[in-house]
PDB file of N, CA and C in Angstrom:
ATOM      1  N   UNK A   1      14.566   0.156 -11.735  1.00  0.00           N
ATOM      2  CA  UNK A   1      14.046  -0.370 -10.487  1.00  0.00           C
ATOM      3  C   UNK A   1      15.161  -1.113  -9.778  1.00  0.00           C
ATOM      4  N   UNK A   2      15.789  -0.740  -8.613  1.00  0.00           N
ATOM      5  CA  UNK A   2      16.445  -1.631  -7.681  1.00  0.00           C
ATOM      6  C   UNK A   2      15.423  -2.520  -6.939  1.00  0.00           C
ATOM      7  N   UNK A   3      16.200  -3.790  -7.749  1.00  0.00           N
ATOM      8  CA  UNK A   3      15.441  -4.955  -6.825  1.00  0.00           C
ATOM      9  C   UNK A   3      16.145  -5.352  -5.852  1.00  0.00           C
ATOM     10  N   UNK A   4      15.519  -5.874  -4.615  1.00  0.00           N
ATOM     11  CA  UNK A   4      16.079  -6.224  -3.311  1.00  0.00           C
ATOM     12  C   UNK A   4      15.570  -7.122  -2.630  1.00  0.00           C
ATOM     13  N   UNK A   5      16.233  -7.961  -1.911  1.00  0.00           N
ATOM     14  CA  UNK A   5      15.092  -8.909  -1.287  1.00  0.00           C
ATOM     15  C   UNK A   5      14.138  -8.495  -0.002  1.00  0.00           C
ATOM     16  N   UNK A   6      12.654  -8.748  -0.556  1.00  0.00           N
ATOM     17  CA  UNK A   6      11.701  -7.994   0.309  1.00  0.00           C
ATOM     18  C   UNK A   6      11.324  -8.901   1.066  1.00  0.00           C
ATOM     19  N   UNK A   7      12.410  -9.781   1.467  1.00  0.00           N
ATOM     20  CA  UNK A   7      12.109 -11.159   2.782  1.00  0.00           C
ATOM     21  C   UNK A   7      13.269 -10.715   3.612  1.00  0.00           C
ATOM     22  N   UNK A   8      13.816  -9.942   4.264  1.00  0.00           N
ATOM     23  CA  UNK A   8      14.553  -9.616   4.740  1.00  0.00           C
ATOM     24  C   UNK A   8      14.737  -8.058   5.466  1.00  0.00           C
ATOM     25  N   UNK A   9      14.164  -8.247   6.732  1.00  0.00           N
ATOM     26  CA  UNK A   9      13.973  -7.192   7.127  1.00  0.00           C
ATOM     27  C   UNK A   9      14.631  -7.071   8.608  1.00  0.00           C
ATOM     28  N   UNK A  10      16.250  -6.086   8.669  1.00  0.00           N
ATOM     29  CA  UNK A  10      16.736  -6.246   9.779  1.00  0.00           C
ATOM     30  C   UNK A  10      15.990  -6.199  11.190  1.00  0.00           C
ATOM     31  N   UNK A  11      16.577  -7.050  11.738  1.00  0.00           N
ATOM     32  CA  UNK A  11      15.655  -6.944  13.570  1.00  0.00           C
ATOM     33  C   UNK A  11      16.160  -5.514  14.050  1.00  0.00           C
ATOM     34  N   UNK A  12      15.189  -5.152  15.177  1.00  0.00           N
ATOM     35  CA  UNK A  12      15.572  -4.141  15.967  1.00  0.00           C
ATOM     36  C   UNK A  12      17.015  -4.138  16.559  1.00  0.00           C
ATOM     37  N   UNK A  13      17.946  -2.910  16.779  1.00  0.00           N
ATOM     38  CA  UNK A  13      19.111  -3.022  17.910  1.00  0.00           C
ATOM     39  C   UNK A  13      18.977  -2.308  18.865  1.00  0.00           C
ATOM     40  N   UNK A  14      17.463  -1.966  19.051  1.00  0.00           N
ATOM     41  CA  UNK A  14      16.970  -0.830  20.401  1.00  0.00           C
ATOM     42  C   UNK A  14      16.102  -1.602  21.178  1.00  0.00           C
ATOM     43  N   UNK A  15      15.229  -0.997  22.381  1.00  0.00           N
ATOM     44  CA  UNK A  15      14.206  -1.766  22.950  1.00  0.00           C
ATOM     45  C   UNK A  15      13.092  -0.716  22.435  1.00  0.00           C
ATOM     46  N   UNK A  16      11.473  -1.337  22.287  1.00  0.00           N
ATOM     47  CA  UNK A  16      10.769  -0.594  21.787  1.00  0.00           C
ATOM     48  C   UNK A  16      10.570   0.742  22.463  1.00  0.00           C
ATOM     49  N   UNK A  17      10.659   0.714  23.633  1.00  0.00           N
ATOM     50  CA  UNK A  17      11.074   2.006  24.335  1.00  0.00           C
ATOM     51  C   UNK A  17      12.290   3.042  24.151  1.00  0.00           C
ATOM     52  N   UNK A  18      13.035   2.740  23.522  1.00  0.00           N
ATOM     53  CA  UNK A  18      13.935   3.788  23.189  1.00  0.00           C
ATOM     54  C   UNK A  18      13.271   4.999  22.025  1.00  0.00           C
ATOM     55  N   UNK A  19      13.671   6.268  22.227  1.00  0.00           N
ATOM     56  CA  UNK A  19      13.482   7.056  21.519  1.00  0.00           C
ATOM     57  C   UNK A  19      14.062   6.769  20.257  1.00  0.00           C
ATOM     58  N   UNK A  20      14.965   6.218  19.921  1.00  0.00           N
ATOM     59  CA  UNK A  20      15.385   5.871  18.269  1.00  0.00           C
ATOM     60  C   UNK A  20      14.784   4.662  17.369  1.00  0.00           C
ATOM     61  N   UNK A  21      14.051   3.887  18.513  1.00  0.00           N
ATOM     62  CA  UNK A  21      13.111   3.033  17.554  1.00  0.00           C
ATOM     63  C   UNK A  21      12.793   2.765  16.424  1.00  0.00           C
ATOM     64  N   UNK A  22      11.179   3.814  16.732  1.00  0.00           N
ATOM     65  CA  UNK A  22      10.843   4.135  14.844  1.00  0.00           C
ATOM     66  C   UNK A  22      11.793   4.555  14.061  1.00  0.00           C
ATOM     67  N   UNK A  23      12.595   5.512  14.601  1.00  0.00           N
ATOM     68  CA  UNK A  23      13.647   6.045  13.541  1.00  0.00           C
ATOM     69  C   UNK A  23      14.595   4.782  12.864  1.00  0.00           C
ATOM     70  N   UNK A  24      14.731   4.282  13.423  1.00  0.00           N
ATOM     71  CA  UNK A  24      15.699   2.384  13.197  1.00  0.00           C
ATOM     72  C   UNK A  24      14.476   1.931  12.252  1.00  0.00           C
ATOM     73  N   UNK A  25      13.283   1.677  12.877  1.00  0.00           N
ATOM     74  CA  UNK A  25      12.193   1.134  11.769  1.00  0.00           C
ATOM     75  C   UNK A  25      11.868   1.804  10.674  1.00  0.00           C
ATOM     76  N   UNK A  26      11.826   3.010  10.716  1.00  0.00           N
ATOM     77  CA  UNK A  26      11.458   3.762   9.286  1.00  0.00           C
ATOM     78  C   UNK A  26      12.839   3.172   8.385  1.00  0.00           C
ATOM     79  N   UNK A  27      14.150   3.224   8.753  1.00  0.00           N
ATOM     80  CA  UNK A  27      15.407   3.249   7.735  1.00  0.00           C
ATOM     81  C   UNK A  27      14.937   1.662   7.766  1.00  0.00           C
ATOM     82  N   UNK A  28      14.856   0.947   8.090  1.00  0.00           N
ATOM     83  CA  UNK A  28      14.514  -0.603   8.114  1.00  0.00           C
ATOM     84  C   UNK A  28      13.161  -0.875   6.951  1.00  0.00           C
ATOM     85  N   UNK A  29      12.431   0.093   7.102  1.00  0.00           N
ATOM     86  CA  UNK A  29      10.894  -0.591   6.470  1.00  0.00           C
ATOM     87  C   UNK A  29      11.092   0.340   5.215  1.00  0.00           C
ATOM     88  N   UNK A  30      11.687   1.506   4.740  1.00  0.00           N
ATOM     89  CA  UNK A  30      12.295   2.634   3.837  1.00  0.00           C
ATOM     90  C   UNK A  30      12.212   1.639   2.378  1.00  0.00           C
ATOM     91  N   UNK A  31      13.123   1.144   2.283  1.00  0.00           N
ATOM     92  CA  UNK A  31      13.562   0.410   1.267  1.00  0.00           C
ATOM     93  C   UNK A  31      12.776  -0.571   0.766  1.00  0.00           C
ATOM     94  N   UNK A  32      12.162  -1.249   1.554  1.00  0.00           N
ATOM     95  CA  UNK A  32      11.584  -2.000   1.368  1.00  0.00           C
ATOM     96  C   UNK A  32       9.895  -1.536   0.818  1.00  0.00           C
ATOM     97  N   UNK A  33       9.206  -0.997   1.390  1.00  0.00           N
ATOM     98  CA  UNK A  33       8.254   0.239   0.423  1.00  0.00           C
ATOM     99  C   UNK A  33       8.689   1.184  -0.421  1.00  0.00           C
ATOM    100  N   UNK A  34       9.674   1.572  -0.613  1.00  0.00           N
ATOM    101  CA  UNK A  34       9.843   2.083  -1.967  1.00  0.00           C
ATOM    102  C   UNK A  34      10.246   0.894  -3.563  1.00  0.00           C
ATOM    103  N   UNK A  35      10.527  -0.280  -2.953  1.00  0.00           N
ATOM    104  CA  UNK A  35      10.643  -0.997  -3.629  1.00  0.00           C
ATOM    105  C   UNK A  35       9.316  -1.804  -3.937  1.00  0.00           C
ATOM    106  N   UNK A  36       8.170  -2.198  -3.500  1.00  0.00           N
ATOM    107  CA  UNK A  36       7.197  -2.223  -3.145  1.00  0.00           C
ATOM    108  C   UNK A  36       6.053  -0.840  -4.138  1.00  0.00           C
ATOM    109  N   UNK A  37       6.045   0.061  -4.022  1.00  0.00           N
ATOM    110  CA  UNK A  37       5.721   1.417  -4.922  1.00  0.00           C
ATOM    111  C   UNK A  37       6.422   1.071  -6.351  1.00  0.00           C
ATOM    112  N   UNK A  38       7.284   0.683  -6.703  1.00  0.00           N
ATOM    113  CA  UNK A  38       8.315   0.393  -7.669  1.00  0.00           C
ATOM    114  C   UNK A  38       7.888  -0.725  -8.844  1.00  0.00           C
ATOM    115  N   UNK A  39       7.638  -1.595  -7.701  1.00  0.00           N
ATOM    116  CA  UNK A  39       6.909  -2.672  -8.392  1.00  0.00           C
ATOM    117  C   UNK A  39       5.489  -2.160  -9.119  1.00  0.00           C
ATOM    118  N   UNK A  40       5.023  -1.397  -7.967  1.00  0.00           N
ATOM    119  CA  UNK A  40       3.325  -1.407  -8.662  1.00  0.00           C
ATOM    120  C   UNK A  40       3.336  -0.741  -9.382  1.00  0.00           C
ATOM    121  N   UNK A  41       4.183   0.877  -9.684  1.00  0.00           N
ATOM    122  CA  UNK A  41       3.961   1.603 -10.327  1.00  0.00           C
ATOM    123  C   UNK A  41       4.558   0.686 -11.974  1.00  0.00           C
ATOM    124  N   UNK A  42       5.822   0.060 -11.574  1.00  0.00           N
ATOM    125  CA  UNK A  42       6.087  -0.627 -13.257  1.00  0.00           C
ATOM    126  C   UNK A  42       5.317  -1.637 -13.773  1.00  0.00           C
ATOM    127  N   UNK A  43       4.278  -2.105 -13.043  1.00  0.00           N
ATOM    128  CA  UNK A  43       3.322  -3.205 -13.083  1.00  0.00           C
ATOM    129  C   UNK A  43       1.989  -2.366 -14.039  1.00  0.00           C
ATOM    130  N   UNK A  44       1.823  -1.046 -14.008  1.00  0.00           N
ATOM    131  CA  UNK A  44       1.094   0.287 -14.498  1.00  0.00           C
ATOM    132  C   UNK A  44       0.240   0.539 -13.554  1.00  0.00           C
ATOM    133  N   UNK A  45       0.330  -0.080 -12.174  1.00  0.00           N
ATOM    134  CA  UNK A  45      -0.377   0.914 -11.215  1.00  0.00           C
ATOM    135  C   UNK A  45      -0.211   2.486 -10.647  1.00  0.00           C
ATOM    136  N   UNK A  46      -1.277   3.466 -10.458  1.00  0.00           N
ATOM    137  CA  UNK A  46      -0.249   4.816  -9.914  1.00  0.00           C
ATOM    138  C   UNK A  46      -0.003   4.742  -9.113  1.00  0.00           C
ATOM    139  N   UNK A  47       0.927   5.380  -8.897  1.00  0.00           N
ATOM    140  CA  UNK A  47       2.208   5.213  -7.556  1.00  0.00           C
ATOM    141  C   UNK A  47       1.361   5.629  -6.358  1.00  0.00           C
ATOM    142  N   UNK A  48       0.741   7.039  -6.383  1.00  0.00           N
ATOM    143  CA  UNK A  48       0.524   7.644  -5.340  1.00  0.00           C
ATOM    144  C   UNK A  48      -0.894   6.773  -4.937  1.00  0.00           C
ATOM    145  N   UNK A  49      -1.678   6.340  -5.953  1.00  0.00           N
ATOM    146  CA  UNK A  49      -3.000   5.300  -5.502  1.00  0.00           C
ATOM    147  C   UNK A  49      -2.330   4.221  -4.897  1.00  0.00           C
ATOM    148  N   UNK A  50      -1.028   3.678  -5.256  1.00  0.00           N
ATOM    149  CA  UNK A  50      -0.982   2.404  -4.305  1.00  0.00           C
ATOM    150  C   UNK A  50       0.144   2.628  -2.749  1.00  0.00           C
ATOM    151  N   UNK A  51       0.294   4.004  -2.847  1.00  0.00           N
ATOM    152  CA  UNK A  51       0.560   4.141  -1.757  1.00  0.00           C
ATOM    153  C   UNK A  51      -0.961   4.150  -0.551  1.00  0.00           C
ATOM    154  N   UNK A  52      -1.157   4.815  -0.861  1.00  0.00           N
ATOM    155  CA  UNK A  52      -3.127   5.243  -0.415  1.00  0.00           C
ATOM    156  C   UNK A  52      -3.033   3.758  -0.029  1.00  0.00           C
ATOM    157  N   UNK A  53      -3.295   2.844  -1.006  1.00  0.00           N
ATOM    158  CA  UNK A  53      -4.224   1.548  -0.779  1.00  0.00           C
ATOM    159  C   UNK A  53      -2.314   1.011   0.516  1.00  0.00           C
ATOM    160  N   UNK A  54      -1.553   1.220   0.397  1.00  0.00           N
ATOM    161  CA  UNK A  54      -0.602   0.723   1.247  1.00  0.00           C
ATOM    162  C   UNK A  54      -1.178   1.124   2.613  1.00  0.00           C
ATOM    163  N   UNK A  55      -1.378   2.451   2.804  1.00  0.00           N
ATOM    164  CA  UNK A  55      -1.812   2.909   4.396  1.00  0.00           C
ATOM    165  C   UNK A  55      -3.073   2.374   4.335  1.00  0.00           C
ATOM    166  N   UNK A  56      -4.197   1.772   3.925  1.00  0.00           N
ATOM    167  CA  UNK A  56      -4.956   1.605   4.025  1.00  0.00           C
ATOM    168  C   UNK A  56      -5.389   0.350   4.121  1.00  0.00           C
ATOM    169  N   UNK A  57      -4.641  -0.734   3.983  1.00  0.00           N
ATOM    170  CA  UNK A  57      -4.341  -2.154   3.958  1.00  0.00           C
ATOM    171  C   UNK A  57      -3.223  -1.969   5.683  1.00  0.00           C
ATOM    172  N   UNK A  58      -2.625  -1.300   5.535  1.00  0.00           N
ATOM    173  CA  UNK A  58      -1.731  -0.844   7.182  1.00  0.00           C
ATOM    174  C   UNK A  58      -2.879  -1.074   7.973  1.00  0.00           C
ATOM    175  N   UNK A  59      -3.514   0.002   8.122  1.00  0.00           N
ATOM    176  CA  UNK A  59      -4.766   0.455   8.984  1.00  0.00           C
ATOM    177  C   UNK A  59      -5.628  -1.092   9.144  1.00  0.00           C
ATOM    178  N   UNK A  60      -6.321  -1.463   8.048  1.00  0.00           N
ATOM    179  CA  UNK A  60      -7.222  -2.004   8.065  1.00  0.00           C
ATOM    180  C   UNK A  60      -6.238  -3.245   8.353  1.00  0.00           C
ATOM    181  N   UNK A  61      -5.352  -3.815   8.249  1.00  0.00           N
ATOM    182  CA  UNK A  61      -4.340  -4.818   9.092  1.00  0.00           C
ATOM    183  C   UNK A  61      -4.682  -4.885  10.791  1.00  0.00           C
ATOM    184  N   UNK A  62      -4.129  -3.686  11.290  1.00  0.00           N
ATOM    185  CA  UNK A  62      -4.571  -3.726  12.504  1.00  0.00           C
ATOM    186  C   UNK A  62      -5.585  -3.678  12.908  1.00  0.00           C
ATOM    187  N   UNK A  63      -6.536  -3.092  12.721  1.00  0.00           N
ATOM    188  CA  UNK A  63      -7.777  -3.411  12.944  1.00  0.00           C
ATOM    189  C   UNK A  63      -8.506  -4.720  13.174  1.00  0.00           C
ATOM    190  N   UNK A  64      -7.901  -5.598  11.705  1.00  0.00           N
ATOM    191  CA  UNK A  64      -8.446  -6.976  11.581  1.00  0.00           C
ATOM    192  C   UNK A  64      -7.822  -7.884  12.775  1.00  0.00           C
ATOM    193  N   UNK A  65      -6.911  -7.804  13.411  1.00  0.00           N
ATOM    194  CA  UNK A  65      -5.564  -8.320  13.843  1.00  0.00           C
ATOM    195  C   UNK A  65      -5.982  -8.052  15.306  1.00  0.00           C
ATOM    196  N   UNK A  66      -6.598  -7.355  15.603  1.00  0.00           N
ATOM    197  CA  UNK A  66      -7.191  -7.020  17.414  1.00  0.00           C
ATOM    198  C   UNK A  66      -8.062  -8.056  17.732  1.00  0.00           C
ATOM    199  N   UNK A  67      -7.435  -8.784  18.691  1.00  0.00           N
ATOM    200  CA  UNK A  67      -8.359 -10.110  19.249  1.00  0.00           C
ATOM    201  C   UNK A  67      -8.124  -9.219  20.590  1.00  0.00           C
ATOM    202  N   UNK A  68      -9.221 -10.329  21.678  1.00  0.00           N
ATOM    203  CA  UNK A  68      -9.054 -10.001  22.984  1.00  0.00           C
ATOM    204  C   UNK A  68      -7.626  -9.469  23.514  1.00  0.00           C
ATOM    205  N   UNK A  69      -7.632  -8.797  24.378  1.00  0.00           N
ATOM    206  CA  UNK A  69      -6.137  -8.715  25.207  1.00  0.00           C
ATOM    207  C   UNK A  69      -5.239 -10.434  25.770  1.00  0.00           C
ATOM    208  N   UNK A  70      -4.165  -9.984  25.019  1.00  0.00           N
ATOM    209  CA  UNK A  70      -3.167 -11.129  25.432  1.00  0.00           C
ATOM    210  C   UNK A  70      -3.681 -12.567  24.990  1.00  0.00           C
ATOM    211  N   UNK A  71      -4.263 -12.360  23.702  1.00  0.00           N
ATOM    212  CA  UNK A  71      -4.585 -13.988  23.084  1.00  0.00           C
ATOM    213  C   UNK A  71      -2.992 -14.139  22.317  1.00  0.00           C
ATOM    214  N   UNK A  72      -2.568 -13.105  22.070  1.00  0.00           N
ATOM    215  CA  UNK A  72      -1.257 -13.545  21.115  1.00  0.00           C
ATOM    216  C   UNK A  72      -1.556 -13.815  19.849  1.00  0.00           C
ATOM    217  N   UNK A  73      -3.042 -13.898  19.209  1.00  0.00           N
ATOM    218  CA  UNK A  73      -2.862 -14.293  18.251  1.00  0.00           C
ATOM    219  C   UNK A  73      -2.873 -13.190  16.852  1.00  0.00           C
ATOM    220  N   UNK A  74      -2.984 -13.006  15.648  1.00  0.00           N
ATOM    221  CA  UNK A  74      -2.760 -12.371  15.067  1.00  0.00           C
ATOM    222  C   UNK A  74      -4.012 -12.858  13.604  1.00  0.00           C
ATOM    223  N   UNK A  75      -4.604 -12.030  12.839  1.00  0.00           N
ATOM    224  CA  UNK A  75      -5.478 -12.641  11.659  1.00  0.00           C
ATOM    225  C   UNK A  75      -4.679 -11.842  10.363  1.00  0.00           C
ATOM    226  N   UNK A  76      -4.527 -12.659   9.388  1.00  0.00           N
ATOM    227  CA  UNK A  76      -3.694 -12.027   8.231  1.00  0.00           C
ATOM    228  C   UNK A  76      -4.439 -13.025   7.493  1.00  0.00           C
TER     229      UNK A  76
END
């Protein structure tokens, strides 16, 4: 298992409007979920179930996290 620090996640060097964005965020967020999968699976969780529960904790994140328009605020 490569451990890495999972508090450290480079800022953007695009505007969210640029076409290379996500592509910057996927190599940015990459490492950091596979390290993340890494953990759970050596912890004896299955890999591919805690990916599942990863998109699904994603999803259900935003969901929870939608207040009115432009309150700014966020629920975690």
């Amino acid at each position: 298992m490569n451990v890495m620090n999972l508090n450290v996640i480079p800022p953007p060097a695009r505007a969210a409007t640029d076409l290379n964005y996500e592509a910057d965020l996927k190599v940015a967020l990459d490492p950091i979920l596979v390290e993340l999968l890494d953990r759970a699976e050596a912890a004896g969780w299955d890999r591919r179930k805690a990916a599942y529960t990863v998109m699904f904790l994603a999803a259900r994140n935003l969901t929870d996290s939608k207040g009115p328009p432009g309150n700014g605020s966020s629920a975690g």
